[in-house]
Protein backbone atom coordinates (compact mmCIF):
# COMPACT_ATOMS: atom_id res chain seq x y z
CA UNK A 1 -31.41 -6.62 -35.99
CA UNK A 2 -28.80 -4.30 -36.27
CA UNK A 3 -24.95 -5.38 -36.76
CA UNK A 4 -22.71 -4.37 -34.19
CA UNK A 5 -18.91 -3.52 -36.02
CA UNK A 6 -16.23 -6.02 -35.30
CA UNK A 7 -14.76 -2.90 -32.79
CA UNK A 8 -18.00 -2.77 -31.05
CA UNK A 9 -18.34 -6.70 -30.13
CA UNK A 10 -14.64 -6.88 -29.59
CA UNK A 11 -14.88 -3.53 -26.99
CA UNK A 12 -17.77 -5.40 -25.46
CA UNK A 13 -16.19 -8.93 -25.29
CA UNK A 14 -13.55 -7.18 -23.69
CA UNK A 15 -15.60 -5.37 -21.06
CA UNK A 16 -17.58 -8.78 -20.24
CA UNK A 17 -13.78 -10.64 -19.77
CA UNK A 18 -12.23 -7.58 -17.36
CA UNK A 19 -15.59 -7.59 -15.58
CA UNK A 20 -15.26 -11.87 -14.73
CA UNK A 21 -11.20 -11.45 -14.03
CA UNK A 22 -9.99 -13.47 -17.37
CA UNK A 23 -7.65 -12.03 -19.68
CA UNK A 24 -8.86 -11.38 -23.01
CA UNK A 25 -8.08 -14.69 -25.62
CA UNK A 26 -7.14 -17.30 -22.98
CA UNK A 27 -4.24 -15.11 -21.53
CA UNK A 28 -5.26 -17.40 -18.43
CA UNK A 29 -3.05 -20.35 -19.72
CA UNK A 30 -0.16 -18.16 -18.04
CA UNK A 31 -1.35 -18.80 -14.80
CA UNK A 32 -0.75 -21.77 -12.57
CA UNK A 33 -3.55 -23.68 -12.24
CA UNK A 34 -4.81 -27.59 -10.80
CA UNK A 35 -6.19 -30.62 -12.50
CA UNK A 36 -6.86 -32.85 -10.09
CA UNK A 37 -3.54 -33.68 -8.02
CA UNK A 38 -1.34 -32.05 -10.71
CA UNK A 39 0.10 -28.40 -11.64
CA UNK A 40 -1.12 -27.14 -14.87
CA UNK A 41 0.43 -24.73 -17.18
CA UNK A 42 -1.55 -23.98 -19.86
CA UNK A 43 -1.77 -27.16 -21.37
CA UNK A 44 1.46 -28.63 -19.95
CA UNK A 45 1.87 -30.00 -15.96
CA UNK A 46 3.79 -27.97 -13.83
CA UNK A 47 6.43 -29.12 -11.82
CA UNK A 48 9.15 -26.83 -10.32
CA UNK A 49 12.16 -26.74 -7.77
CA UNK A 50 12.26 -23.71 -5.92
CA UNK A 51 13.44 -21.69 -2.73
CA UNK A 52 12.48 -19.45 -0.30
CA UNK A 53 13.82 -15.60 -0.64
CA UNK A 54 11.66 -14.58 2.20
CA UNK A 55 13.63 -10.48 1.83
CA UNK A 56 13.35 -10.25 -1.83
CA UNK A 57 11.13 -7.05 -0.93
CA UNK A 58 13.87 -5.62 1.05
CA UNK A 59 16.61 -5.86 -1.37
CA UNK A 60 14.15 -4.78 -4.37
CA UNK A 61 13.23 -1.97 -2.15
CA UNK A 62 14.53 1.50 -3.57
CA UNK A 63 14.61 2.84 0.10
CA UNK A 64 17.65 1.94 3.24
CA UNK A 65 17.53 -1.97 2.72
CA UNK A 66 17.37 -1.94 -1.16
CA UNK A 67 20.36 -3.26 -2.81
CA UNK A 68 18.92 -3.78 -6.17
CA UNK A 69 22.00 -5.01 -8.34
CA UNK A 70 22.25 -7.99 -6.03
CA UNK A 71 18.96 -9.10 -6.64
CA UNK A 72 19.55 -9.29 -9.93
CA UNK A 73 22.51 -11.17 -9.17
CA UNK A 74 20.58 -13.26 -7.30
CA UNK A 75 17.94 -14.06 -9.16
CA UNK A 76 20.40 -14.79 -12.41
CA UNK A 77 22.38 -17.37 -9.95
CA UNK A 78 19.20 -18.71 -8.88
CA UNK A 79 17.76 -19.16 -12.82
CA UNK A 80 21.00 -20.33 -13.91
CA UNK A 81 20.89 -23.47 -11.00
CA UNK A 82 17.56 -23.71 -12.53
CA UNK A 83 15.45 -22.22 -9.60
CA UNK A 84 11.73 -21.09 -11.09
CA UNK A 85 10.10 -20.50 -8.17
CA UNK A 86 10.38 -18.12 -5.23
CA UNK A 87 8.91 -18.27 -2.20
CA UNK A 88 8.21 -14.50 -0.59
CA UNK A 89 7.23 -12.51 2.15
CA UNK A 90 4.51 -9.68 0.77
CA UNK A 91 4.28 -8.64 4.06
CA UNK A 92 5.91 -8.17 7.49
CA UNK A 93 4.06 -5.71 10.73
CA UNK A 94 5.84 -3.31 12.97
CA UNK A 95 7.17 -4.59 16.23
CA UNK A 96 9.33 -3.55 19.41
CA UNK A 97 11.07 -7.19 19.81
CA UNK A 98 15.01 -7.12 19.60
CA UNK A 99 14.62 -9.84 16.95
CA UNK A 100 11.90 -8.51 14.58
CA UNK A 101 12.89 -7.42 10.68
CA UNK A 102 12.72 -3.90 10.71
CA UNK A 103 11.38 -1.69 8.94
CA UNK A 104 7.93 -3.21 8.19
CA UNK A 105 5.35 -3.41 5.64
CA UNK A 106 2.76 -2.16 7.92
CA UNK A 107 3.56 0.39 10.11
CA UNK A 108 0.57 0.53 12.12
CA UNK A 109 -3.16 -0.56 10.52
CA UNK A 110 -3.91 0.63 6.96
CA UNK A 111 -0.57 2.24 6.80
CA UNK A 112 1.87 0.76 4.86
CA UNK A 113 5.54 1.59 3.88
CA UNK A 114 5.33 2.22 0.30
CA UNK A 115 9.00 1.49 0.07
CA UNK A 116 8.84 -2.38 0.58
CA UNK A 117 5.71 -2.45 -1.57
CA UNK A 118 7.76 -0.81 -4.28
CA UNK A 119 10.43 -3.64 -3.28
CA UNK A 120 7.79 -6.37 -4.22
CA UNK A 121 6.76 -4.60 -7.58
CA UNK A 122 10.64 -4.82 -9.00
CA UNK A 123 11.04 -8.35 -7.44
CA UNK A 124 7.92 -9.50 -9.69
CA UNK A 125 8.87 -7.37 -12.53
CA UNK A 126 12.33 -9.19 -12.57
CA UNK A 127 11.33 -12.27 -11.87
CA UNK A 128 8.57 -12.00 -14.88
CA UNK A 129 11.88 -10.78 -17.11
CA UNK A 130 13.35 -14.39 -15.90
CA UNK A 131 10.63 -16.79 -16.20
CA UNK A 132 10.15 -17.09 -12.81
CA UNK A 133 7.06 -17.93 -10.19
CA UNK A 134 6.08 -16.57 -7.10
CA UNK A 135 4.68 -18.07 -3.97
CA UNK A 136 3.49 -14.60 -1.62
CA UNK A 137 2.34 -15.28 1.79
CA UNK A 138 0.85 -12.36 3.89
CA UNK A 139 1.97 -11.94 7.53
CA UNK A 140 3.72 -14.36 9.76
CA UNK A 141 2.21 -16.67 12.85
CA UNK A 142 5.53 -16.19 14.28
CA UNK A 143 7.28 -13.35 15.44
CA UNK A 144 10.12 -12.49 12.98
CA UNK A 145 8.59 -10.19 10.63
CA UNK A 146 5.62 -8.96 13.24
CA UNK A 147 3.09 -11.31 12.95
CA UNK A 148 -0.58 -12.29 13.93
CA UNK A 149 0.69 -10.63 17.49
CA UNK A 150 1.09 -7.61 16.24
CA UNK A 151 -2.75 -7.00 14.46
CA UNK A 152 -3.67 -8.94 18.05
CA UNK A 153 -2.07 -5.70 19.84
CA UNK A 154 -3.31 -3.57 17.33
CA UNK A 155 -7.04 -4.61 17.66
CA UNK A 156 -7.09 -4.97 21.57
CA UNK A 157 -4.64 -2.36 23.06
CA UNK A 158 -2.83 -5.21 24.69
CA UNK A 159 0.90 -6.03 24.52
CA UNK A 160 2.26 -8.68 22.58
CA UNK A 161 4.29 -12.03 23.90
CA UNK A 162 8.23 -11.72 23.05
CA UNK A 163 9.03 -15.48 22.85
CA UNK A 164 12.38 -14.89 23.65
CA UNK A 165 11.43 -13.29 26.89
CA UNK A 166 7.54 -15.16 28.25
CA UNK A 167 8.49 -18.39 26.60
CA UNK A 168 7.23 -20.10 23.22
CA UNK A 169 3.70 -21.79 24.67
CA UNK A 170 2.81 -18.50 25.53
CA UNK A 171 3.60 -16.94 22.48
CA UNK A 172 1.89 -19.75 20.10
CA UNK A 173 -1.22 -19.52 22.54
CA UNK A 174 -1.10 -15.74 22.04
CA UNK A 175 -0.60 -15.80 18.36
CA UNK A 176 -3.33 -18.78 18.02
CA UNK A 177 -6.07 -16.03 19.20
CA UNK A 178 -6.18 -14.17 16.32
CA UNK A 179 -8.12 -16.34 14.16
CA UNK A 180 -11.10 -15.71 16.28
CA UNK A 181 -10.66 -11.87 16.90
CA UNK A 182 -12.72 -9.99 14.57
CA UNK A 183 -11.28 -6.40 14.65
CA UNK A 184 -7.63 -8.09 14.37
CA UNK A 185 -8.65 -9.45 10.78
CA UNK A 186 -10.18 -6.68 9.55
CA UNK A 187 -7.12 -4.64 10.00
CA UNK A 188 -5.86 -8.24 8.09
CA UNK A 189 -8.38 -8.17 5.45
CA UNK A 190 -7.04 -4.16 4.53
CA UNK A 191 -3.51 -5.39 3.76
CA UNK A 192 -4.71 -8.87 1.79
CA UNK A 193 -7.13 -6.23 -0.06
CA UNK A 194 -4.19 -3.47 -0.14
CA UNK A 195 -1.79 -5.87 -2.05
CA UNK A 196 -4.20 -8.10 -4.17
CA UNK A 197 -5.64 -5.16 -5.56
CA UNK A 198 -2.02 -3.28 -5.93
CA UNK A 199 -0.91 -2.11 -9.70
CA UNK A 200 2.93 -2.77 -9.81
CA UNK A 201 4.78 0.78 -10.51
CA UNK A 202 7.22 -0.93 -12.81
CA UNK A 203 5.18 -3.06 -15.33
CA UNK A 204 1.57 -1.47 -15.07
CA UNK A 205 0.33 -4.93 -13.90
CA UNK A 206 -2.67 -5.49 -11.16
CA UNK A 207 -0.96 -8.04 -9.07
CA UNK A 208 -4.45 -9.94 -9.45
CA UNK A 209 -3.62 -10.33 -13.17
CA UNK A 210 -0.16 -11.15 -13.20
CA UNK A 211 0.76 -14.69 -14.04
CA UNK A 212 4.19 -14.27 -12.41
CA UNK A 213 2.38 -15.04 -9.16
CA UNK A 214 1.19 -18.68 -9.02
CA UNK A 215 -0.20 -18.69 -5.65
CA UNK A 216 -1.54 -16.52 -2.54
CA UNK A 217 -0.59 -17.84 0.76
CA UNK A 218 -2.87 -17.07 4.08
CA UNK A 219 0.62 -16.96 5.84
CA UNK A 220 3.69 -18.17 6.81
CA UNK A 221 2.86 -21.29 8.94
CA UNK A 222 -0.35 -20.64 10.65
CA UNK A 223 -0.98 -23.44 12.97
CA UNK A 224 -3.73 -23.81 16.19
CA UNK A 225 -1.62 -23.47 18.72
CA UNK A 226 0.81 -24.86 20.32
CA UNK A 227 1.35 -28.93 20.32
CA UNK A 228 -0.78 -29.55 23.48
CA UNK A 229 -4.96 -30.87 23.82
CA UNK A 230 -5.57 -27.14 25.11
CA UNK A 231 -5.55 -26.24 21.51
CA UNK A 232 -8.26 -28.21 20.26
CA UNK A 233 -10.27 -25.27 21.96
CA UNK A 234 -8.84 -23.21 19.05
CA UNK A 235 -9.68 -26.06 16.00
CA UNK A 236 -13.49 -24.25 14.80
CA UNK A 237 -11.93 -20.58 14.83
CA UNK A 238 -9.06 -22.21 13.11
CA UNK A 239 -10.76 -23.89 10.15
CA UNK A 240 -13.29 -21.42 9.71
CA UNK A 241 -10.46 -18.23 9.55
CA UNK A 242 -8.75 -20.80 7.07
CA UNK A 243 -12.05 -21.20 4.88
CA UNK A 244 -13.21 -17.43 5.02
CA UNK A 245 -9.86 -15.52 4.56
CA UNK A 246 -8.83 -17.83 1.73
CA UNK A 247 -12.33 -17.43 0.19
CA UNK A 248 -12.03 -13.43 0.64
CA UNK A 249 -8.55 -13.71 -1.26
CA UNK A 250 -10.57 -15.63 -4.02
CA UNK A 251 -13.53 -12.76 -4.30
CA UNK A 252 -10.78 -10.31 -4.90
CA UNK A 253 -8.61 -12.58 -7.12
CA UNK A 254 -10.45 -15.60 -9.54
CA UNK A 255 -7.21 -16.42 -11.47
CA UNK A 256 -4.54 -16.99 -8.61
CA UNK A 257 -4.35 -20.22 -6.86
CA UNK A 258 -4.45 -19.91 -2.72
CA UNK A 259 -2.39 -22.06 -0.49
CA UNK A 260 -2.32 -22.18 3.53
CA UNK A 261 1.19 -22.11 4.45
CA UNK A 262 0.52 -24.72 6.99
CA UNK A 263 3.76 -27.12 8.20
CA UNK A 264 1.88 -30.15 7.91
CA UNK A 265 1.56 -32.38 11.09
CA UNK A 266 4.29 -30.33 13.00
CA UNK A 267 1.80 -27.40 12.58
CA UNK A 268 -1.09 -29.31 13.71
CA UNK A 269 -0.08 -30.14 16.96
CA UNK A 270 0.65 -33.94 15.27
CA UNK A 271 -3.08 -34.35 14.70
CA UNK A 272 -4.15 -35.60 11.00
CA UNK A 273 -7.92 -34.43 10.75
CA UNK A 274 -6.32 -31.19 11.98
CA UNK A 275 -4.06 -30.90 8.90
CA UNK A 276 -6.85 -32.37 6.50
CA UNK A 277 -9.63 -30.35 7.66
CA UNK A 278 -7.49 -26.84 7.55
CA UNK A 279 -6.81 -28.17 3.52
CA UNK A 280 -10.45 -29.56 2.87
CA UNK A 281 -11.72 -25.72 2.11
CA UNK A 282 -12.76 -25.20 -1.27
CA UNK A 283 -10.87 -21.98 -1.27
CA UNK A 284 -7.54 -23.75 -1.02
CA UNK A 285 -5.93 -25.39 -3.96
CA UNK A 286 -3.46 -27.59 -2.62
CA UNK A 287 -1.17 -28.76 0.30
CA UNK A 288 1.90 -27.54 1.94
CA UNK A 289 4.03 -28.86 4.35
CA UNK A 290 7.67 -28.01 5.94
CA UNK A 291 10.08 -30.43 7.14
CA UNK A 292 12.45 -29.10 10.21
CA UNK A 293 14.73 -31.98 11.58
CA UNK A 294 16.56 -30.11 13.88
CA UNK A 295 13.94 -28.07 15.25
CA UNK A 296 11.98 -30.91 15.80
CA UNK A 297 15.06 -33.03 17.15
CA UNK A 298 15.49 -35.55 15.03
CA UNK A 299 18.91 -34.47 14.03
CA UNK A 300 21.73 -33.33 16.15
CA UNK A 301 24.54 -31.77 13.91
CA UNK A 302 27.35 -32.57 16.61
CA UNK A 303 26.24 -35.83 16.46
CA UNK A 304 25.48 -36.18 12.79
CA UNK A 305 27.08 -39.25 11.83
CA UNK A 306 24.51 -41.31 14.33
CA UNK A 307 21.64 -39.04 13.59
CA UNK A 308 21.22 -38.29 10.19
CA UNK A 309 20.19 -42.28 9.57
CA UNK A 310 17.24 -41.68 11.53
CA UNK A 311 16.69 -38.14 10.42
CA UNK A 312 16.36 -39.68 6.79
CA UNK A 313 14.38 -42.53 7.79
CA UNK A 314 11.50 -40.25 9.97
CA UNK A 315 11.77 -37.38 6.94
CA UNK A 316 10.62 -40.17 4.76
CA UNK A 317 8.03 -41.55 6.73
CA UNK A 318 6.75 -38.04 7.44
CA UNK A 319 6.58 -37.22 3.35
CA UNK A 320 4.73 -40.23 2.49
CA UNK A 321 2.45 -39.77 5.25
CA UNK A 322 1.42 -36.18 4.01
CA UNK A 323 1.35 -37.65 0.14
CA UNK A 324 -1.60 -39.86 1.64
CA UNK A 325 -3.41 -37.03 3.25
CA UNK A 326 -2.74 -35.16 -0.74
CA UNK A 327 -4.57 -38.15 -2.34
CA UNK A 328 -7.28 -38.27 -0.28
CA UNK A 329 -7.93 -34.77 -0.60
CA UNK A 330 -6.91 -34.75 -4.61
CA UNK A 331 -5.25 -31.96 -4.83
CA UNK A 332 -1.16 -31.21 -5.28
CA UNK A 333 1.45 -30.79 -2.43
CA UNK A 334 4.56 -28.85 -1.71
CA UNK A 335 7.39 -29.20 -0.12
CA UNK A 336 7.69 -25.46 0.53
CA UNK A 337 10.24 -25.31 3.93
CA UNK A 338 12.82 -27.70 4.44
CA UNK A 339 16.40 -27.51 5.54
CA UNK A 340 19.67 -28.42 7.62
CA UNK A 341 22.45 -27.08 8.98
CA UNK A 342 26.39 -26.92 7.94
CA UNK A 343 28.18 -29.74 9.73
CA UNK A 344 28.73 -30.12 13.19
CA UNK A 345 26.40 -26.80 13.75
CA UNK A 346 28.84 -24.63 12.30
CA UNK A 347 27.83 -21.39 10.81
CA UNK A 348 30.65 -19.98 8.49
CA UNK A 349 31.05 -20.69 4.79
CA UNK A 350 33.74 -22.45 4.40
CA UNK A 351 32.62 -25.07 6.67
CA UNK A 352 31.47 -28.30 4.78
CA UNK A 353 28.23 -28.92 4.50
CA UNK A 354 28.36 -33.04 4.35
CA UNK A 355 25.12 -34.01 6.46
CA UNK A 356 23.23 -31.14 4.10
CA UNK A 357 23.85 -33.01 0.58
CA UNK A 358 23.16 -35.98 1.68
CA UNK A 359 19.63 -35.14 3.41
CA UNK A 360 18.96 -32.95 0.21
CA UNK A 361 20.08 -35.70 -2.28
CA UNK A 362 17.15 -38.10 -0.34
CA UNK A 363 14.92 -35.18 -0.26
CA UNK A 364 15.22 -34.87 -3.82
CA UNK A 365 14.87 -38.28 -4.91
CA UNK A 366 12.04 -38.88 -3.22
CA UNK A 367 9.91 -36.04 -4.34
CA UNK A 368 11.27 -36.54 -7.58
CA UNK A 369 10.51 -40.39 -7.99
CA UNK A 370 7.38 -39.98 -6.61
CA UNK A 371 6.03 -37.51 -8.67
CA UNK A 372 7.40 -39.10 -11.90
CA UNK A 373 5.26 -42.27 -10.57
CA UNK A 374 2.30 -40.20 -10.17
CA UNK A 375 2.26 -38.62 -6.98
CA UNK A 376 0.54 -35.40 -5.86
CA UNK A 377 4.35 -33.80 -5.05
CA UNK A 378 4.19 -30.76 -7.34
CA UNK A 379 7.09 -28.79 -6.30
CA UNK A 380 9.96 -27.93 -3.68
CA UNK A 381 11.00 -24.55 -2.10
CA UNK A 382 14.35 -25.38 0.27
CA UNK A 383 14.76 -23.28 2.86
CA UNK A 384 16.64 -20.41 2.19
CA UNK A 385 18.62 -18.72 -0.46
CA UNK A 386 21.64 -16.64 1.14
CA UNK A 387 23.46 -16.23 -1.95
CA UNK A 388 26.67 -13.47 -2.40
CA UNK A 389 26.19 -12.43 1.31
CA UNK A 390 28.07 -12.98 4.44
CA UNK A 391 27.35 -12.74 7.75
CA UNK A 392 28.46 -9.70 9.29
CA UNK A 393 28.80 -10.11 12.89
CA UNK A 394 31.08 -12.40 15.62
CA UNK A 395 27.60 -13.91 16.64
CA UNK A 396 26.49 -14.29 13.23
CA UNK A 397 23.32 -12.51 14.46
CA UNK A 398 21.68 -10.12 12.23
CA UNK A 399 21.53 -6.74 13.70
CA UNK A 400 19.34 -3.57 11.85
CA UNK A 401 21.41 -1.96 8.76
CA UNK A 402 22.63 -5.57 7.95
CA UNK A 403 22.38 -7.36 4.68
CA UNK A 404 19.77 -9.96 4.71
CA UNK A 405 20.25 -13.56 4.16
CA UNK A 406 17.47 -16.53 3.91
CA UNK A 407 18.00 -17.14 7.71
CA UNK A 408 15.33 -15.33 9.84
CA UNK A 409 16.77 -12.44 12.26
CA UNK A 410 16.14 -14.13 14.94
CA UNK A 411 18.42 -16.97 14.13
CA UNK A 412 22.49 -17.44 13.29
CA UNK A 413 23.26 -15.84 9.63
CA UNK A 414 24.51 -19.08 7.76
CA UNK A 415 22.74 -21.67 9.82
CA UNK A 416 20.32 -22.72 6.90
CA UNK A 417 20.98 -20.50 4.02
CA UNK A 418 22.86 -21.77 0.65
CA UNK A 419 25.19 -19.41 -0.12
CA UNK A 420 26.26 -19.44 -3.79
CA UNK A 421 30.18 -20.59 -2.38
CA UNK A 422 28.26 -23.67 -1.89
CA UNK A 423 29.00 -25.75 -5.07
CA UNK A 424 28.37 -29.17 -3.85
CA UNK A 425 24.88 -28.46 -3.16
CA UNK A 426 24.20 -26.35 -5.91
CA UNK A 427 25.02 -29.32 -7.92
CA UNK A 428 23.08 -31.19 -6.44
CA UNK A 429 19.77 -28.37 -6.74
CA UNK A 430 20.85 -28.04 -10.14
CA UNK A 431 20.58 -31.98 -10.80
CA UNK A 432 16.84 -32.08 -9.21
CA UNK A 433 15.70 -28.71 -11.00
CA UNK A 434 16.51 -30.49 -14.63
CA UNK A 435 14.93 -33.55 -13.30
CA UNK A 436 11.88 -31.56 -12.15
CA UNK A 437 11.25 -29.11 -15.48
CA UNK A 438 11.32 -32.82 -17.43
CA UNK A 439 8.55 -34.10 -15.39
CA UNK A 440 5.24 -34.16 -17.67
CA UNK A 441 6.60 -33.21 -20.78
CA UNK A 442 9.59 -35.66 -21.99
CA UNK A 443 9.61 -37.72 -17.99
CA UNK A 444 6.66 -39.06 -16.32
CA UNK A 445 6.90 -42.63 -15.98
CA UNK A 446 2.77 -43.57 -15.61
CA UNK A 447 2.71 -41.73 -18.76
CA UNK A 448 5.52 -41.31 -21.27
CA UNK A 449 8.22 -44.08 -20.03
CA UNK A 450 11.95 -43.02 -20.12
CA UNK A 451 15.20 -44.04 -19.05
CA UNK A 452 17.26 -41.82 -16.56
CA UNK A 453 20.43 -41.96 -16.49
């Protein structure tokens, strides 16, 4: 038999590698992958405390929104407080609503502002420079940044549902009817495919080989429908989008992990084999959930001194309930979305911010000592970074030409973002981060006993 040179088998071993989606010589260990109910990277666990930085694509963008020395500013402040891993939107649609981010992603189907995209390439390339992870989710079930609604119009001619204006059940009932129209998510599939398959214009990288993203995410909280029996109607449309989009991301992508996005119970109209059978896919990796105390009215921040008790005490029951739905499934969770207002509802910066360190302090500790016992908690993403910037207006509402913060247009500038003014709490992130990036390495108490002080 004739002997191949040491070029031609390498070229070859090579060729086989690119063709299965592995980096040559184990490059793989960069990415993010699961053992069981556990975080692996390379051969270390991964555990991380995060945020969400929903506009990072805006502010990366080298077109009208771009403001790219502040999110490098931004993402220094955030690696300094020991933040690791971002939570982003790769994608937000066109739409007519007063409230709705503007511009968008994708202008109208299979045309895309190239702008924003661009905005996502420098946020990855700078976050790569800084160590960090990234958490992309595609589209929205809400109406902020488009949404489901708008590929729904897009497929079927129709108009879309402004919550604001035809009320919320309408909307969610509207939004929920995507899962089972079939134009709608191939328009969908075009911009998961679009992205995926992107090569970022400032490192050379195919976002499907670049180990600065740890995980895919269907969207941002997809749920059924809204909270009433009418959605159960919904449930096989539901699963099976869940099973087959996530599956489609995987045929494009074999080294990325794929999450849902879901809220947990509060996204499945309070129904557990809802929640467990939208995570049971093969094609998702782990769990997410969200934890929203005011929007769910638990708390009341001009009554926070008699509702914060309770707040804590359902917040707690509602974590260990999901950390029993992650063990039976065996796979990780998140806590991905979670936040609480300044006190007594007030939205400028100077206004303190007791009720918030205290809930985050419990938050902490909990996911903390629970995955140093064991637990499937792999992470937490608090809801949102607003770092250097202000609100602008009277209202606090964000208007177009504004600077974006990590609240949502359609709500008050300040009312859940930490701004970097906000040293009590970045103490306090700071604290859990250092606590968290121990975890599995020198502090994991069912493995390697230590004391904390």
């Amino acid at each position: 038999m004739k002997r191949l040179s040491f070029f031609a088998v390498l070229c070859t071993a090579l060729f086989i590698q690119g063709c299965t989606g592995l980096w040559p010589f184990g490059e793989e260990r960069h990415f993010v992958q699961v053992r069981g109910t556990q975080f692996m990277l390379g051969d270390q666990p991964y555990y991380y405390a995060g945020t969400n930085v929903w506009y990072g694509c805006y502010i990366g963008s080298p077109g009208a929104t771009g403001d790219r020395p502040r999110l490098l500013r931004e993402l220094d402040s955030l690696s300094a407080n020991g933040v690791t891993n971002l939570r982003v939107l790769g994608s937000s649609e066109t739409a007519q609503r007063l409230r709705a981010v503007k511009p968008a992603t994708v202008r109208s189907p299979g045309i895309y502002d190239d702008t924003l995209l661009l905005g996502l390439d420098f946020l990855l390339a700078e976050m790569d420079k800084r160590n960090m992870k990234a958490v992309i989710y595609f589209s929205n079930f809400w109406e902020w940044s488009g949404g489901f609604s708008e590929y729904i119009a897009w497929a079927s001619g129709s108009p879309t549902f402004d919550p604001e204006k035809d009320g919320w059940d309408k909307f969610m009932t509207f939004s929920a009817t995507f899962y089972s129209n079939e134009k709608a998510n191939e328009y969908y599939r075009d911009l998961i495919k679009h992205i995926v398959l992107r090569e970022n214009h400032y490192n050379g990288r195919l976002y499907r080989e670049d180990p600065t993203i740890m995980s895919w995410q269907l969207a941002n909280e997809p749920r059924p429908g809204t909270n009433g029996p009418e959605t159960e109607q919904n449930l096989p449309a539901f699963y099976r989008w869940i099973d087959e989009t996530s599956g489609y991301i995987k045929s494009l992508d074999t080294l990325h992990l794929v999450s849902t996005g879901n809220e947990g119970l509060a996204g499945s109209y309070q129904n557990a084999e809802c929640f467990m059978q939208a995570h049971r896919s093969v094609h998702v990796d782990y769990l997410t959930m969200h934890l929203w105390p005011y929007n769910w009215g638990w708390f009341d921040p001009k009554k926070q001194d008699e509702t914060l008790p309770g707040t804590i005490e359902k917040a707690t029951e509602y974590i260990n309930s999901h950390l029993a739905y992650a063990r039976s499934l065996n796979k990780p969770i998140v806590m991905e979305e979670f936040g609480i207002g300044r006190d007594s509802g007030d939205f400028a910066p100077e206004s303190p911010v007791t009720a918030r360190d205290k809930y985050f302090s419990t938050i902490f500790s909990l996911v903390y000592d629970s995955a140093r016992g064991g637990s499937p908690f792999a992470g937490t993403n608090f809801w949102a970074w607003g770092g250097i910037v202000r609100a602008k207006n009277p209202d606090y509402m964000w208007k177009v030409g504004d600077p974006f913060m990590g609240d949502p247009p359609q709500e008050p500038q300040g009312l859940n973002s930490i701004l970097s003014s906000d040293r009590s709490t970045l103490a306090i992130i700071r604290d859990h981060a250092h606590k968290m990036s121990r975890l599995g390495v020198t502090d994991t108490l069912y493995r390697n006993p230590v004391q904390i002080k």
